[in-house]
Protein backbone atom coordinates (compact mmCIF):
# COMPACT_ATOMS: atom_id res chain seq x y z
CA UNK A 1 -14.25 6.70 -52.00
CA UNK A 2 -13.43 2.80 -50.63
CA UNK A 3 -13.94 1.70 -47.12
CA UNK A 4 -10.20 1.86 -47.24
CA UNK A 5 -9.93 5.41 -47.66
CA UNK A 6 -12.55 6.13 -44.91
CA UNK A 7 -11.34 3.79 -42.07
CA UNK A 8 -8.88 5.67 -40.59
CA UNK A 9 -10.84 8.79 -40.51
CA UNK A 10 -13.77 7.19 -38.86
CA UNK A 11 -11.20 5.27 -36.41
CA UNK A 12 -9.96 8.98 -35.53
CA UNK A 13 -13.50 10.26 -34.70
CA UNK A 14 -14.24 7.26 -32.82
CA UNK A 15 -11.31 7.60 -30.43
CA UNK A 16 -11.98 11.33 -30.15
CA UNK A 17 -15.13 10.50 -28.81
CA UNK A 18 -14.21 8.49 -26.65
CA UNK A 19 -11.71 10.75 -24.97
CA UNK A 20 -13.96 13.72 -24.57
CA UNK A 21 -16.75 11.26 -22.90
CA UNK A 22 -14.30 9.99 -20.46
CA UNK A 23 -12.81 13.52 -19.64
CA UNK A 24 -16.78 14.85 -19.28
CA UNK A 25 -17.20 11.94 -16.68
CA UNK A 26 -14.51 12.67 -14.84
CA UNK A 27 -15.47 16.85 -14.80
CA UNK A 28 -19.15 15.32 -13.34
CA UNK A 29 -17.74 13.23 -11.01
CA UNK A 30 -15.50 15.93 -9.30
CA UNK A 31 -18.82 18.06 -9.50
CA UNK A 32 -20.90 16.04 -7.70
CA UNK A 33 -17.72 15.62 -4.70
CA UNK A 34 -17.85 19.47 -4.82
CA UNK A 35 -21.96 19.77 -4.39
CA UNK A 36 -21.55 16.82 -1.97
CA UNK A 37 -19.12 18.67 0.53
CA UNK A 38 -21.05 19.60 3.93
CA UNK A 39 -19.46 22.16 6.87
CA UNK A 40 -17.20 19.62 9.08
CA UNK A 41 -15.96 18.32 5.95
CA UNK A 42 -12.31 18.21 5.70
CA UNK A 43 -10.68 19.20 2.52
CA UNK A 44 -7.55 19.29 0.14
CA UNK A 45 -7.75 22.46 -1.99
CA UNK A 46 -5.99 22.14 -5.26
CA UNK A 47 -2.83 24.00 -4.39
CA UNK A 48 -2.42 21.22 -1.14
CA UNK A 49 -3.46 23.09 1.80
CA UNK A 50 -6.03 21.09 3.83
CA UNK A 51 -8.89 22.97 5.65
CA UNK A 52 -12.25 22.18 7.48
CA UNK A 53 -15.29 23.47 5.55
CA UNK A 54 -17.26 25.97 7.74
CA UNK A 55 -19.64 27.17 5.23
CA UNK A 56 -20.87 26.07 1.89
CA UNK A 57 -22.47 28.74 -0.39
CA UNK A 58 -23.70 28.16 -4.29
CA UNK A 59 -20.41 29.15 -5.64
CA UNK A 60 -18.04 29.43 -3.05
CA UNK A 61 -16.68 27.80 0.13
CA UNK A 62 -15.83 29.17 3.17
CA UNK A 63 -12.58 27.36 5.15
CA UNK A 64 -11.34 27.07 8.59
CA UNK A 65 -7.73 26.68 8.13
CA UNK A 66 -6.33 27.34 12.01
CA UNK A 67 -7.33 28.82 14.84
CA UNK A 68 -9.14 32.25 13.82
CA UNK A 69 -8.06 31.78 9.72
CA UNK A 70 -10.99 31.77 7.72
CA UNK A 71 -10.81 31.60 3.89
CA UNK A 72 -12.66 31.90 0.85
CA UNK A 73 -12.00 30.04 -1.73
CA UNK A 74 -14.09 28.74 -5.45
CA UNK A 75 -15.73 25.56 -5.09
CA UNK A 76 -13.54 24.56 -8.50
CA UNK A 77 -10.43 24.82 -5.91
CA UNK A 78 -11.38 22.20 -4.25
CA UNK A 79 -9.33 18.89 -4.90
CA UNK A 80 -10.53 16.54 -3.36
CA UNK A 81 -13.43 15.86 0.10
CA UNK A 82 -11.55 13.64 2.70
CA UNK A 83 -12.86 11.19 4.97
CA UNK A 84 -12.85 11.91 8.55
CA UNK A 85 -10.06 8.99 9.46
CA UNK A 86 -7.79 10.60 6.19
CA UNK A 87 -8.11 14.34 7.29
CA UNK A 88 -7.12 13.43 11.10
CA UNK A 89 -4.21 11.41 9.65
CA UNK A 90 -2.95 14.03 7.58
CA UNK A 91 -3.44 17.27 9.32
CA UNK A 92 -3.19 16.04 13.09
CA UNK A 93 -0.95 12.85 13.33
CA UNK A 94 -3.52 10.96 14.51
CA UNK A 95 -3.66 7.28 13.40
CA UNK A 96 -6.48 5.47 13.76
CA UNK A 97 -6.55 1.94 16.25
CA UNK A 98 -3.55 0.02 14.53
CA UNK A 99 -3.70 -2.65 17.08
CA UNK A 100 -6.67 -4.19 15.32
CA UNK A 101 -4.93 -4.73 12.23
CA UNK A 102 -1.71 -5.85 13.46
CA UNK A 103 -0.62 -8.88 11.44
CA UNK A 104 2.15 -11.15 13.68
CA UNK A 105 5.60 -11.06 12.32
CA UNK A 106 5.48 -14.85 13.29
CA UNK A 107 3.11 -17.82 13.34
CA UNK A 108 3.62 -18.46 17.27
CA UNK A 109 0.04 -16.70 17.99
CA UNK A 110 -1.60 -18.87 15.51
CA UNK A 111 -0.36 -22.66 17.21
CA UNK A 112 -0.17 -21.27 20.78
CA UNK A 113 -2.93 -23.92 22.38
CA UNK A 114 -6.41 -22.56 22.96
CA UNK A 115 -7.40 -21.11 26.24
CA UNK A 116 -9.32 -24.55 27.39
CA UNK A 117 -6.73 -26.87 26.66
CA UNK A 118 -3.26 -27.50 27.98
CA UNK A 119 0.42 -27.94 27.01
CA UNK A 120 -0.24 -31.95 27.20
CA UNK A 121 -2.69 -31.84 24.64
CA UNK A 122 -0.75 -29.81 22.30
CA UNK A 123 1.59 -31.66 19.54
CA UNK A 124 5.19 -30.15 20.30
CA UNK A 125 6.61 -32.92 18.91
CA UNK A 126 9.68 -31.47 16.78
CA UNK A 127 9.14 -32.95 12.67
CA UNK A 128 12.45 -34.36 10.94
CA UNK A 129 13.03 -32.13 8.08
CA UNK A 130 16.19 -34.61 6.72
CA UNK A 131 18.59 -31.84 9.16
CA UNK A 132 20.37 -33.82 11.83
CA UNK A 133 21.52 -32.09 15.14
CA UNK A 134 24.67 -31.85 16.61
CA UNK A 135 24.26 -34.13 19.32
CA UNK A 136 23.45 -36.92 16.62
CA UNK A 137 26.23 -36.68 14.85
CA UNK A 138 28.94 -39.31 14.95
CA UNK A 139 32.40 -39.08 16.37
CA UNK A 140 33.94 -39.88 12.79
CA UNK A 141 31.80 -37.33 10.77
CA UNK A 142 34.37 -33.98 11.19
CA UNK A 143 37.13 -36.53 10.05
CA UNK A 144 35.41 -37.04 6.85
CA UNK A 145 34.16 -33.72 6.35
CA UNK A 146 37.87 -32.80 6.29
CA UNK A 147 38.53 -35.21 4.15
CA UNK A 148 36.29 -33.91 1.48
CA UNK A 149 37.46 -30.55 1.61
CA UNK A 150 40.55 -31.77 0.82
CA UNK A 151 39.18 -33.25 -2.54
CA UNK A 152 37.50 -29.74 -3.61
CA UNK A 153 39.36 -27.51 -5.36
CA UNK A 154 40.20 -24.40 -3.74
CA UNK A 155 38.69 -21.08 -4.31
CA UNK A 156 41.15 -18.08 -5.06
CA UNK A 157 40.16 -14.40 -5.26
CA UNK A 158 40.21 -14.57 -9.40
CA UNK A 159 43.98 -14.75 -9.88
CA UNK A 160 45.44 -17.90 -11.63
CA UNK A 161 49.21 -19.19 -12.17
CA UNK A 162 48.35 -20.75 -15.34
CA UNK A 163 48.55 -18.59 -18.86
């Protein structure tokens, strides 16, 4: 047989391979979340109920779900070990300090003047961006404005008179 021939097979096995490893990698990781879990723990069981572990045994895990529910469940039912910030989010509505991370919908807090210095020292200056105000405008300028709407053509809703 030519290399031909045999490339395609061996292409095949290789990317077999490959799958199996990455699906046995993911099978140990979730493993080692499960051995990791410790009572206090809070937890998402694969069918989406979340739960506080209360007990850890060698094959099994024991659950606070409420006030006086206890349940028993595999340690392969387990989805997923949540961090203590996560589980109080999700089960009790309780967000953690937001007022740390709020970002200003603005830039005023950034160029408001430091504490030491005053309003004098600031720049408040306005910059000329090319726009002119109202109050510099000349007399004549709505006279020719007018005037060049006149010279535009005017804008109809689509219908024309000429076929």
């Amino acid at each position: 047989m030519s290399l031909v021939t045999l490339l395609p097979f061996i292409v095949l096995i290789g990317a077999m391979f490959l799958m199996t490893r990455s699906a046995k990698k993911k099978q140990q990781q979730a493993a080692n979340m499960r051995n990791e879990m410790q009572p206090g723990s809070g937890v998402r069981t694969i069918g989406g109920m979340y739960a506080t572990v209360k007990e850890v045994n060698e094959d099994t895990v024991l659950l606070d779900a409420g006030p006086g529910v206890d349940l028993l469940f595999a340690k392969n039912a387990i989805g997923a070990v949540l961090t203590d910030d996560e589980y109080n989010r999700i089960v009790h509505g309780v967000e953690h300090d937001l007022k740390s991370d709020v970002v200003p919908d603005d830039a005023s807090s950034l160029t408001e003047p430091e504490s030491g210095a005053t309003a004098a020292d600031s720049d408040d200056t306005p910059v000329g961006l090319g726009k002119k105000d109202a109050d510099e405008e000349p007399a004549d300028e709505p006279a020719a404005t007018e005037a060049k709407a006149d010279d535009e053509p005017k804008k109809t809703d689509g219908d024309s008179d000429a076929k």
